[in-house]
PDB file of N, CA and C in Angstrom:
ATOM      1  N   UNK A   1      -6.064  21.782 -15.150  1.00  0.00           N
ATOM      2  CA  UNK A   1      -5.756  20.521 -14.525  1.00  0.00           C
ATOM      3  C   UNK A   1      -7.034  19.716 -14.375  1.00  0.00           C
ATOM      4  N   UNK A   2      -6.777  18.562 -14.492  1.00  0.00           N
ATOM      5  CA  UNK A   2      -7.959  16.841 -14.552  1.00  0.00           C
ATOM      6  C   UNK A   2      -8.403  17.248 -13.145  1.00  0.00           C
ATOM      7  N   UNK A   3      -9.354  16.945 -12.825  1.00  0.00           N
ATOM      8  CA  UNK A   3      -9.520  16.056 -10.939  1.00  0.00           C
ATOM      9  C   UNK A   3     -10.211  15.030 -11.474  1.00  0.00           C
ATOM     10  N   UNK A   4      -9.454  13.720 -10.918  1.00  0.00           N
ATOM     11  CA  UNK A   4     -10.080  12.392 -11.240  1.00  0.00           C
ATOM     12  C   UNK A   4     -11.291  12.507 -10.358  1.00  0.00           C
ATOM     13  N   UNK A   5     -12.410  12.200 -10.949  1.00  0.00           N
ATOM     14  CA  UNK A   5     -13.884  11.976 -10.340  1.00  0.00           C
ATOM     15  C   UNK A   5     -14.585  10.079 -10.944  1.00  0.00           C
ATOM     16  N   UNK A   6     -14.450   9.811  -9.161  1.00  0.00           N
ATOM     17  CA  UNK A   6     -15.150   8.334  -9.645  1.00  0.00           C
ATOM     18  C   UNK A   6     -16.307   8.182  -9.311  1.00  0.00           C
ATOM     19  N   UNK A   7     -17.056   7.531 -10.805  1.00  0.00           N
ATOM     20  CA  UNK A   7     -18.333   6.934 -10.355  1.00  0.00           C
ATOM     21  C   UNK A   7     -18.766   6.443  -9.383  1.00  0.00           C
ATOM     22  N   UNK A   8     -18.133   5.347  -8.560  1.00  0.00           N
ATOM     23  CA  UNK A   8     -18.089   4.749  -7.092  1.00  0.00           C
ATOM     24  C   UNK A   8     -16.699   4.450  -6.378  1.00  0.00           C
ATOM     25  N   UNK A   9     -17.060   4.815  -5.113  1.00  0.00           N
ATOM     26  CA  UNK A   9     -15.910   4.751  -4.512  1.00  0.00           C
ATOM     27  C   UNK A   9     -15.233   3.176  -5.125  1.00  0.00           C
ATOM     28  N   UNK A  10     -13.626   3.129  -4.842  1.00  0.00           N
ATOM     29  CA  UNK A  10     -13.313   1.634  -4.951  1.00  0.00           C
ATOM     30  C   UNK A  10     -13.126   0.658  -3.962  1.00  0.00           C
ATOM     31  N   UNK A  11     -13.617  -0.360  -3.879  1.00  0.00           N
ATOM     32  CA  UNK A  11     -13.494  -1.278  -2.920  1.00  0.00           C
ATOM     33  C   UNK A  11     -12.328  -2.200  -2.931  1.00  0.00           C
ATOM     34  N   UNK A  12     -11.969  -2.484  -2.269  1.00  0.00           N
ATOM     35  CA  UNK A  12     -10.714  -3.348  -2.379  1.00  0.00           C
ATOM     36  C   UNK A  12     -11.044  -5.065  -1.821  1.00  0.00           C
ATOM     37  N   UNK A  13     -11.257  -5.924  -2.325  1.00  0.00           N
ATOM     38  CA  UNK A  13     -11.764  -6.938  -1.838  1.00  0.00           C
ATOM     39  C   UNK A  13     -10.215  -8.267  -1.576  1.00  0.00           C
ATOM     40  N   UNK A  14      -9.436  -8.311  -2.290  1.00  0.00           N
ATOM     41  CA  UNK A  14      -8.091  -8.942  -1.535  1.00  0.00           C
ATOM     42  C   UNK A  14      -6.754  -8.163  -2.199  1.00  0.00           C
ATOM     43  N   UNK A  15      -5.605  -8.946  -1.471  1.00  0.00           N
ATOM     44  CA  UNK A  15      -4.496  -8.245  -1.731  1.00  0.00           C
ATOM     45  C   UNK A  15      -3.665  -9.162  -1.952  1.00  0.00           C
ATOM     46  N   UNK A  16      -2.473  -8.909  -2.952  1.00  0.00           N
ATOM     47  CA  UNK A  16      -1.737 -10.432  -3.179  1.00  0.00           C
ATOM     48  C   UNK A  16       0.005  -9.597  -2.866  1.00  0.00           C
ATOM     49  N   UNK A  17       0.690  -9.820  -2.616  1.00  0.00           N
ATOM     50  CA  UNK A  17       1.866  -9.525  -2.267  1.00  0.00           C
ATOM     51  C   UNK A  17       2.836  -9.759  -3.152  1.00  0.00           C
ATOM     52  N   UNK A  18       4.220  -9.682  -3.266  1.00  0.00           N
ATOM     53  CA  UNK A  18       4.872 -10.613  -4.101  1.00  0.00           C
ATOM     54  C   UNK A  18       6.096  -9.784  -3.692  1.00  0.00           C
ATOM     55  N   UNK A  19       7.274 -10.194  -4.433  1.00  0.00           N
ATOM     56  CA  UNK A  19       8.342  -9.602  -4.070  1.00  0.00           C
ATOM     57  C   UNK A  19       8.735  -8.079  -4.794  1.00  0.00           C
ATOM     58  N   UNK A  20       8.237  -8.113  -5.940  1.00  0.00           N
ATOM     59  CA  UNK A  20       8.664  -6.774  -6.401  1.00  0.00           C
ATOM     60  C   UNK A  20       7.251  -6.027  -6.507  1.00  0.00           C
ATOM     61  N   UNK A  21       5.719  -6.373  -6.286  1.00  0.00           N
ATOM     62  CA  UNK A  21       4.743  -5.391  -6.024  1.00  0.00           C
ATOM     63  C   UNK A  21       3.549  -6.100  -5.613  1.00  0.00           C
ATOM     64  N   UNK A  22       2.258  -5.240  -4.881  1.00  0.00           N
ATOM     65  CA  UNK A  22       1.297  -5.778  -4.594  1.00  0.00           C
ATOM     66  C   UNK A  22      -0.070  -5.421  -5.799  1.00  0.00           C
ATOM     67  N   UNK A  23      -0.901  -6.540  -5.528  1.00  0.00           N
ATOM     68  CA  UNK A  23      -2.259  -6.540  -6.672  1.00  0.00           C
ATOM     69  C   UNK A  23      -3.084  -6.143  -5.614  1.00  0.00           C
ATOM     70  N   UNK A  24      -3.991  -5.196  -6.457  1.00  0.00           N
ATOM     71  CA  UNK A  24      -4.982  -5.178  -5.694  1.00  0.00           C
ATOM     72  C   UNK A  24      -6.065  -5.700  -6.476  1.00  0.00           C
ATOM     73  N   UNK A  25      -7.137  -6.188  -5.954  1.00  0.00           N
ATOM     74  CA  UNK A  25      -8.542  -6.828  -6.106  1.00  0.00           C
ATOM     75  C   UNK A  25      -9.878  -5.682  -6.125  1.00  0.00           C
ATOM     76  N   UNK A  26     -10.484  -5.489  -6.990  1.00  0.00           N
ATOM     77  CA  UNK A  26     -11.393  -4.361  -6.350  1.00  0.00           C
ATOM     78  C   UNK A  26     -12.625  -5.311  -6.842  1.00  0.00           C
ATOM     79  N   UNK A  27     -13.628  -4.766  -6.119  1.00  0.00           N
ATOM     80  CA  UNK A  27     -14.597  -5.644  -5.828  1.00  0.00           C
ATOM     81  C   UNK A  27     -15.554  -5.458  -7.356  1.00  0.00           C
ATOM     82  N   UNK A  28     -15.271  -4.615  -8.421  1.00  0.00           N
ATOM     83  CA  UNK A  28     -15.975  -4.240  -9.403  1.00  0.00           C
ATOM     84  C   UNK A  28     -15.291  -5.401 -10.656  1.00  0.00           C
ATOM     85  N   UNK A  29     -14.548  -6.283 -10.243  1.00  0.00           N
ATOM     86  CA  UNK A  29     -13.502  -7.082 -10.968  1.00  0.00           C
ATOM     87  C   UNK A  29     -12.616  -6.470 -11.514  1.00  0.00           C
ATOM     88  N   UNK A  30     -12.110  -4.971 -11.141  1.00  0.00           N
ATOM     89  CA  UNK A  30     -10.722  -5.124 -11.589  1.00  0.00           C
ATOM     90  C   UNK A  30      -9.929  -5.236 -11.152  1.00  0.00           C
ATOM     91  N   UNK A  31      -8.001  -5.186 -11.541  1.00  0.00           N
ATOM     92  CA  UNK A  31      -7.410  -5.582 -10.193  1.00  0.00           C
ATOM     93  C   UNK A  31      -6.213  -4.546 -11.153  1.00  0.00           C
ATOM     94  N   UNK A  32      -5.053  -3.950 -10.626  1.00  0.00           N
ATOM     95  CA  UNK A  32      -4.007  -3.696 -10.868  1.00  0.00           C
ATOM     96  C   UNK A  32      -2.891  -3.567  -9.875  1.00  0.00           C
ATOM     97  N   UNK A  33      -1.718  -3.981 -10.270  1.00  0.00           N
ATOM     98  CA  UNK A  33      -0.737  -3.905  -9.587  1.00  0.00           C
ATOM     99  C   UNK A  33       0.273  -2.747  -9.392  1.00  0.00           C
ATOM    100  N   UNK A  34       1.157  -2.559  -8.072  1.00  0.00           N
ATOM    101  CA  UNK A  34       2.156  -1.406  -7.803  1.00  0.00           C
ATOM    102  C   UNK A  34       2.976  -1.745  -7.410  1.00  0.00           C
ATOM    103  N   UNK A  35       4.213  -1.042  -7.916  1.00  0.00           N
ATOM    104  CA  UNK A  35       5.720  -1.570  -7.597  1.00  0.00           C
ATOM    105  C   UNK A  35       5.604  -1.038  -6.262  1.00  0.00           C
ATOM    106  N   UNK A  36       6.130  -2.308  -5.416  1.00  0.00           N
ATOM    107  CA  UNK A  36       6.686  -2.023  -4.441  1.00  0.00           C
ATOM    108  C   UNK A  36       7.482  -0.700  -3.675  1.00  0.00           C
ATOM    109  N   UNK A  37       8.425  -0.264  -4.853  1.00  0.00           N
ATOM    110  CA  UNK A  37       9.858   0.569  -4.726  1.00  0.00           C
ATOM    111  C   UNK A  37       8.288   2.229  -4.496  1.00  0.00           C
ATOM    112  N   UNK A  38       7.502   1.546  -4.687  1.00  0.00           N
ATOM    113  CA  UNK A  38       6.192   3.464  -4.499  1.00  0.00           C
ATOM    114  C   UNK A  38       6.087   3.171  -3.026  1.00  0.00           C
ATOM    115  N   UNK A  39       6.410   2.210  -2.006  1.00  0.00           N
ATOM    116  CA  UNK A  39       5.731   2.060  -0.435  1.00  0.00           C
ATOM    117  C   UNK A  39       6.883   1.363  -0.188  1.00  0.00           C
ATOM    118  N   UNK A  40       8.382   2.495   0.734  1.00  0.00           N
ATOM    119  CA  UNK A  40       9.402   1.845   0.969  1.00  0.00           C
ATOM    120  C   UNK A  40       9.210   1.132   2.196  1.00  0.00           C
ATOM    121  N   UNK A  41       8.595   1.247   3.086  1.00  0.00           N
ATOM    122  CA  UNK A  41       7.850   0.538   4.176  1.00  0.00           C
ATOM    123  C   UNK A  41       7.590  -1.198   3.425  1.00  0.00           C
ATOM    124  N   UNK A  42       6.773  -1.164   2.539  1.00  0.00           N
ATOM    125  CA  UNK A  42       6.749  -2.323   2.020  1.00  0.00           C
ATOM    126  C   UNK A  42       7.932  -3.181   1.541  1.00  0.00           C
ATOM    127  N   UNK A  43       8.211  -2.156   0.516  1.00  0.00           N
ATOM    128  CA  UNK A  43       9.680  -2.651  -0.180  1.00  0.00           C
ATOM    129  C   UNK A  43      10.815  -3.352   0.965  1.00  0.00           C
ATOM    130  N   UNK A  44      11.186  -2.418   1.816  1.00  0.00           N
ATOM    131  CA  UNK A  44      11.974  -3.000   2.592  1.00  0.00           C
ATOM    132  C   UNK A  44      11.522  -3.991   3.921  1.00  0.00           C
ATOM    133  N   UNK A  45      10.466  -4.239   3.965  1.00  0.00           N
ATOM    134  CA  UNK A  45       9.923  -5.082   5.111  1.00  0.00           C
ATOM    135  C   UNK A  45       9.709  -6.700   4.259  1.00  0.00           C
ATOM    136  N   UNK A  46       9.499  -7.356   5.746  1.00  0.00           N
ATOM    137  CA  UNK A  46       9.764  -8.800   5.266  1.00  0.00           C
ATOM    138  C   UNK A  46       8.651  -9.570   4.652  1.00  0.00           C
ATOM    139  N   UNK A  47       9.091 -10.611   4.041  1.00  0.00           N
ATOM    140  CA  UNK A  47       7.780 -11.502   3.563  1.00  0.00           C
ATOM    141  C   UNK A  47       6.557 -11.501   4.722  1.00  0.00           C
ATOM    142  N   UNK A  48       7.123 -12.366   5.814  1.00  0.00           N
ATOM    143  CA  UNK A  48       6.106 -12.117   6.545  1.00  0.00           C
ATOM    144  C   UNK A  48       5.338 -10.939   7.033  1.00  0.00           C
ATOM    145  N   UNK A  49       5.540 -10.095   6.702  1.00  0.00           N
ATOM    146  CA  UNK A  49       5.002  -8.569   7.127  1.00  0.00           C
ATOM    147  C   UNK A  49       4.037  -8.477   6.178  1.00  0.00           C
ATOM    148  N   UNK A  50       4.783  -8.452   4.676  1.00  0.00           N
ATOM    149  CA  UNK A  50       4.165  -7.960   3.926  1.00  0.00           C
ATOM    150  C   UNK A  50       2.962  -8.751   3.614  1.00  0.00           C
ATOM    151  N   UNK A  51       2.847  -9.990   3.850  1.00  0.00           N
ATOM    152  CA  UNK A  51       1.965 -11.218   3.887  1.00  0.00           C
ATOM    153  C   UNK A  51       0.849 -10.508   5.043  1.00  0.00           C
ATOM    154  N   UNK A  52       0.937 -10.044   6.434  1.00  0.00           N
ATOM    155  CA  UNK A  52       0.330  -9.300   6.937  1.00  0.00           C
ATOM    156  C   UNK A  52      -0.453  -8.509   6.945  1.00  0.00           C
ATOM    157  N   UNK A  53      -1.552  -8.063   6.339  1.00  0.00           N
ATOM    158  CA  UNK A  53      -2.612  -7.097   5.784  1.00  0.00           C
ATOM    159  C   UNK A  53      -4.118  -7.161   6.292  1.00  0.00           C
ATOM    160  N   UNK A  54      -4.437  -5.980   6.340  1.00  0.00           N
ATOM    161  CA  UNK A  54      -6.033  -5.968   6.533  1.00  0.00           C
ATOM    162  C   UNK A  54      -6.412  -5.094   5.983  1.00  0.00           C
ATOM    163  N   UNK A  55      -7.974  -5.240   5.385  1.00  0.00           N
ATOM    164  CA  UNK A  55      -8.646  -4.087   4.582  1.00  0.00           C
ATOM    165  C   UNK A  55      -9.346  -3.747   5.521  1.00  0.00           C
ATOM    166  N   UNK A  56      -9.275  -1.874   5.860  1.00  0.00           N
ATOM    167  CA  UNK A  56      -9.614  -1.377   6.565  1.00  0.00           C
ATOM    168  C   UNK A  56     -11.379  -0.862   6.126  1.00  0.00           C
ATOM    169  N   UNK A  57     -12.098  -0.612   6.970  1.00  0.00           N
ATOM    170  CA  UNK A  57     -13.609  -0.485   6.613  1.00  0.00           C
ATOM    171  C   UNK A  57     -14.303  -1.783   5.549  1.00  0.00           C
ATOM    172  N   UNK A  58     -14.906  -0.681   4.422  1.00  0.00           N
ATOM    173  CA  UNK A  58     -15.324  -1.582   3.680  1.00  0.00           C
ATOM    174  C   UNK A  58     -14.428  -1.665   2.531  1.00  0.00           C
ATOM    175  N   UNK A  59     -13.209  -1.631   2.462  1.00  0.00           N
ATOM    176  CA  UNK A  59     -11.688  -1.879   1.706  1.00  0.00           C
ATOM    177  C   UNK A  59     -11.666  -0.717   0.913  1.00  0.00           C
ATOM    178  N   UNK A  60     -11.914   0.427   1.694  1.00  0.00           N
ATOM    179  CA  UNK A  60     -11.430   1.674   1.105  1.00  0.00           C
ATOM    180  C   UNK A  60      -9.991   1.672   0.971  1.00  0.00           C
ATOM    181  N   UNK A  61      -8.951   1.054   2.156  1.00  0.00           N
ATOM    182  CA  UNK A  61      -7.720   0.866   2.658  1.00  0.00           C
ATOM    183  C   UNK A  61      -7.192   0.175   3.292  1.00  0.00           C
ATOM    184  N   UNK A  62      -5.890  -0.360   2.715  1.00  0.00           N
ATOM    185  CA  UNK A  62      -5.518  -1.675   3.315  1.00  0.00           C
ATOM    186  C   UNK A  62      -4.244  -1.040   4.315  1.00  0.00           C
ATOM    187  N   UNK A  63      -4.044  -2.022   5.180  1.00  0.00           N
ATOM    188  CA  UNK A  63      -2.997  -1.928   6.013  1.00  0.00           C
ATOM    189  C   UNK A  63      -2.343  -2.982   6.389  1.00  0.00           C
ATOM    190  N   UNK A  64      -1.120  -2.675   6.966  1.00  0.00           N
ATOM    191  CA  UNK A  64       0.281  -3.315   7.094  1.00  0.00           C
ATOM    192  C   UNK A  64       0.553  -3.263   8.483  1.00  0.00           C
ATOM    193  N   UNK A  65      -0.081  -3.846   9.281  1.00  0.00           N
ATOM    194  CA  UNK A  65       0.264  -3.515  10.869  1.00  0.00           C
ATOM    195  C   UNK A  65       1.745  -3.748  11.680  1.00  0.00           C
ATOM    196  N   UNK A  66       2.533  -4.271  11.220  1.00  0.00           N
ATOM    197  CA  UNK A  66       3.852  -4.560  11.798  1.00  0.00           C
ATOM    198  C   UNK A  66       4.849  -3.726  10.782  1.00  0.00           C
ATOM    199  N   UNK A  67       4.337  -3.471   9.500  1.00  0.00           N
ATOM    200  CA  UNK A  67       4.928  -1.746   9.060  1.00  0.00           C
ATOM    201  C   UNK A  67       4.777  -0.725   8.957  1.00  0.00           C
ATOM    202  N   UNK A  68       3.735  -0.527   9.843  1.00  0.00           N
ATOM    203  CA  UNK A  68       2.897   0.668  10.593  1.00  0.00           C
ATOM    204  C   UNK A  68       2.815   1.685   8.828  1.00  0.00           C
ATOM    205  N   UNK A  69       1.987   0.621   7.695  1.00  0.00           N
ATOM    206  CA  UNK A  69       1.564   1.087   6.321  1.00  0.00           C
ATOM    207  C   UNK A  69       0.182   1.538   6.260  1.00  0.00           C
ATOM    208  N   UNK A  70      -0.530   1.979   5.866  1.00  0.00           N
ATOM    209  CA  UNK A  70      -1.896   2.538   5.994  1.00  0.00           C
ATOM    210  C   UNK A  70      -1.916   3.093   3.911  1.00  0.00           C
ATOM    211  N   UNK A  71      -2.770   2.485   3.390  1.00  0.00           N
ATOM    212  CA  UNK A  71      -2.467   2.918   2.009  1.00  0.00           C
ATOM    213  C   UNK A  71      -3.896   2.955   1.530  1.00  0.00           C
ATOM    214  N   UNK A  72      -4.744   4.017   0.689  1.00  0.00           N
ATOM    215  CA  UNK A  72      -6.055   4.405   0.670  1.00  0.00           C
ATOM    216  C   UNK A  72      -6.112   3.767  -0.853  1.00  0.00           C
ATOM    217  N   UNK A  73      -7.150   3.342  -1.317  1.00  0.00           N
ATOM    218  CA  UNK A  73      -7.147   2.808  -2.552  1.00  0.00           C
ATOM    219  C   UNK A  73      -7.204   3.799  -3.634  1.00  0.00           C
ATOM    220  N   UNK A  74      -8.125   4.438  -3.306  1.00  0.00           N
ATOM    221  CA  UNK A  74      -8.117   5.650  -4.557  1.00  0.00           C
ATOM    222  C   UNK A  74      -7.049   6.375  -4.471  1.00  0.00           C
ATOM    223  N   UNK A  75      -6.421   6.255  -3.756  1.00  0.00           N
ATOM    224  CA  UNK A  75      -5.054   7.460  -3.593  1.00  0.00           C
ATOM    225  C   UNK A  75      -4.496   5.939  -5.133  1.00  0.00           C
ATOM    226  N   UNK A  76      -4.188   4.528  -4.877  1.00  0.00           N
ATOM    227  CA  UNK A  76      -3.401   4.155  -5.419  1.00  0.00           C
ATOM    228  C   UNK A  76      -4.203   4.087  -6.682  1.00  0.00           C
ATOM    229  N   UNK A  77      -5.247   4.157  -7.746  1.00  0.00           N
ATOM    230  CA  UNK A  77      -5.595   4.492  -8.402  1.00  0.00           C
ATOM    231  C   UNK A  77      -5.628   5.225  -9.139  1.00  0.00           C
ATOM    232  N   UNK A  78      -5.464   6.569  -8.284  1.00  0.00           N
ATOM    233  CA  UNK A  78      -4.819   7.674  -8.837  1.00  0.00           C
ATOM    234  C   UNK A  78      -3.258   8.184  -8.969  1.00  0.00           C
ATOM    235  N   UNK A  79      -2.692   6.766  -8.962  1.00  0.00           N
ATOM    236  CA  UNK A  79      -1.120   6.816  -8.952  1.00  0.00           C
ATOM    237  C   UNK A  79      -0.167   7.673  -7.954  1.00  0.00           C
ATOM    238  N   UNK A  80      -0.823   7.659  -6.994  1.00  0.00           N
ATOM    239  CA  UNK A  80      -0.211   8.509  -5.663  1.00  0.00           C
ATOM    240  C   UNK A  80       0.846   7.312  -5.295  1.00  0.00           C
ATOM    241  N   UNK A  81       2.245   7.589  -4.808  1.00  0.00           N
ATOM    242  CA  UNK A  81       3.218   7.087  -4.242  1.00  0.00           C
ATOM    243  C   UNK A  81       3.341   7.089  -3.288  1.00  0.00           C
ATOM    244  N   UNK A  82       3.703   7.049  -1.922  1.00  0.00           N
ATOM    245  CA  UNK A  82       4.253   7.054  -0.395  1.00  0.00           C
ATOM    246  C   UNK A  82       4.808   8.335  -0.770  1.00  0.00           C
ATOM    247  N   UNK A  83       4.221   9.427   0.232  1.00  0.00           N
ATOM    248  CA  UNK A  83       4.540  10.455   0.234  1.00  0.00           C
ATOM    249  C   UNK A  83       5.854  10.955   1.651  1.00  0.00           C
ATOM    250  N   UNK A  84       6.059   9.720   2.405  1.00  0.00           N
ATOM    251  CA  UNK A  84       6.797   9.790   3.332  1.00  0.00           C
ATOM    252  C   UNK A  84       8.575  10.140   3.517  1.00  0.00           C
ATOM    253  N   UNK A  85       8.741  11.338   3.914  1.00  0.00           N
ATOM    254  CA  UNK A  85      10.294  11.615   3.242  1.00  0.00           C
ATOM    255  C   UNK A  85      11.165  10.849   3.572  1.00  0.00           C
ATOM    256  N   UNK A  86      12.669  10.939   2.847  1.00  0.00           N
ATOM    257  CA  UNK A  86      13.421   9.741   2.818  1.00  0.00           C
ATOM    258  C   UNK A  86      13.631   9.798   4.912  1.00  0.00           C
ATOM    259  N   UNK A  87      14.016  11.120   4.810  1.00  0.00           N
ATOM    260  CA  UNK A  87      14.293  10.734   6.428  1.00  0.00           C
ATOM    261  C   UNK A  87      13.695  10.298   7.010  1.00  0.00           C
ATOM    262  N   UNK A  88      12.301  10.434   7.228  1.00  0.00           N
ATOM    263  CA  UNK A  88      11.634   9.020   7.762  1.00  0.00           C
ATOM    264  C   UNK A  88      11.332   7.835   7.889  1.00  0.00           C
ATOM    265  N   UNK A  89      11.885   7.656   6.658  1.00  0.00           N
ATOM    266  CA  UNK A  89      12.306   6.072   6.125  1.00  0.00           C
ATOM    267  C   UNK A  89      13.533   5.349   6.707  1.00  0.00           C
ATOM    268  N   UNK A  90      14.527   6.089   6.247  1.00  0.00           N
ATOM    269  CA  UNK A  90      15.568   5.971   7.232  1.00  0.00           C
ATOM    270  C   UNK A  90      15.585   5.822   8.699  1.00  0.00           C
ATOM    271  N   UNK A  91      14.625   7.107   9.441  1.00  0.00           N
ATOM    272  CA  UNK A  91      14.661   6.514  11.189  1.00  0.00           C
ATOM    273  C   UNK A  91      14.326   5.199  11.172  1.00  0.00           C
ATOM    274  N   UNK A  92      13.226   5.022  10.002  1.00  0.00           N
ATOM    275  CA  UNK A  92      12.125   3.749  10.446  1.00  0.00           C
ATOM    276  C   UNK A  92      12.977   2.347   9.784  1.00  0.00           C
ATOM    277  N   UNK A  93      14.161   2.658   8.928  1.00  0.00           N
ATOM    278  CA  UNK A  93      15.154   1.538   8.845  1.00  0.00           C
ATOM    279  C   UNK A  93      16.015   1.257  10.308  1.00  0.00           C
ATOM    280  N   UNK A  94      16.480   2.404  10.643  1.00  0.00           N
ATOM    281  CA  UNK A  94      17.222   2.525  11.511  1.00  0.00           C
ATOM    282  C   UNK A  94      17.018   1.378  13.288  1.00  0.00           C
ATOM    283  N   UNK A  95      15.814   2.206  13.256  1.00  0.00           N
ATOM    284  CA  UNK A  95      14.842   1.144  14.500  1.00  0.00           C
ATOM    285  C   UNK A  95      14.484  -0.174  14.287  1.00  0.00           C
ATOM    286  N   UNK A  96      14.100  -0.459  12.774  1.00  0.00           N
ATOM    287  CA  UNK A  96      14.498  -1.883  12.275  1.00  0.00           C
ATOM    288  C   UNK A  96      15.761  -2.743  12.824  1.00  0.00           C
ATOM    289  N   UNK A  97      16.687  -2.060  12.513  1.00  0.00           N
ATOM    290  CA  UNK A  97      18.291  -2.631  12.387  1.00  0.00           C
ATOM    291  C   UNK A  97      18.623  -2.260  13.706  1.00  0.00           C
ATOM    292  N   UNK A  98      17.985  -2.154  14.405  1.00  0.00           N
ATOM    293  CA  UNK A  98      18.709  -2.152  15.741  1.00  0.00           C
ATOM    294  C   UNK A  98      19.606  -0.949  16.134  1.00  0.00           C
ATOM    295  N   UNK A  99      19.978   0.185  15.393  1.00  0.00           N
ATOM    296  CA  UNK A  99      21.060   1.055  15.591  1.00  0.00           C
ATOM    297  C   UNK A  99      20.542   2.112  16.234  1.00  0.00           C
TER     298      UNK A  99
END
């Protein structure tokens, strides 16, 4: 098995949103994008939420404070998904919707 090894950590310098995935910006000029449907927290939360973001430190990781999202850059680099099980998704719809 690979272990991805990076030359420098990645920085994340902005974040662009959209409806079906977010871009990321890294400060080395590259940028790539992720479907949404990988961060159901995202996926199912609102424009304005998702518009909501801060890069945490020096943009090792961005966050989603009103979808209590926390997402590490190199994790998304290395094609890591939301590892969060469906049932937790579900409570965290659930408390959404009022039920």
């Amino acid at each position: 098995m690979t272990t991805l090894m990076l030359e420098k950590d990645p920085v994340a310098v902005a974040i662009e949103v959209t409806d079906d995935k977010f871009i990321v910006e890294l400060m080395d000029g590259r940028s790539f994008s992720i479907p949404l449907e990988w961060y159901p927290r995202l996926l199912n939360g609102t424009d304005k939420e998702r518009q909501n973001w801060q890069l945490l430190g020096d943009g090792y990781a961005v966050e989603w404070p009103d979808l209590d999202e926390h997402i590490g850059i190199e994790g998304l680099i290395a094609g890591r998904r939301s590892s969060e099980s469906q049932r937790s998704i579900d409570l965290w719809l659930e408390t959404r919707n009022g039920h």
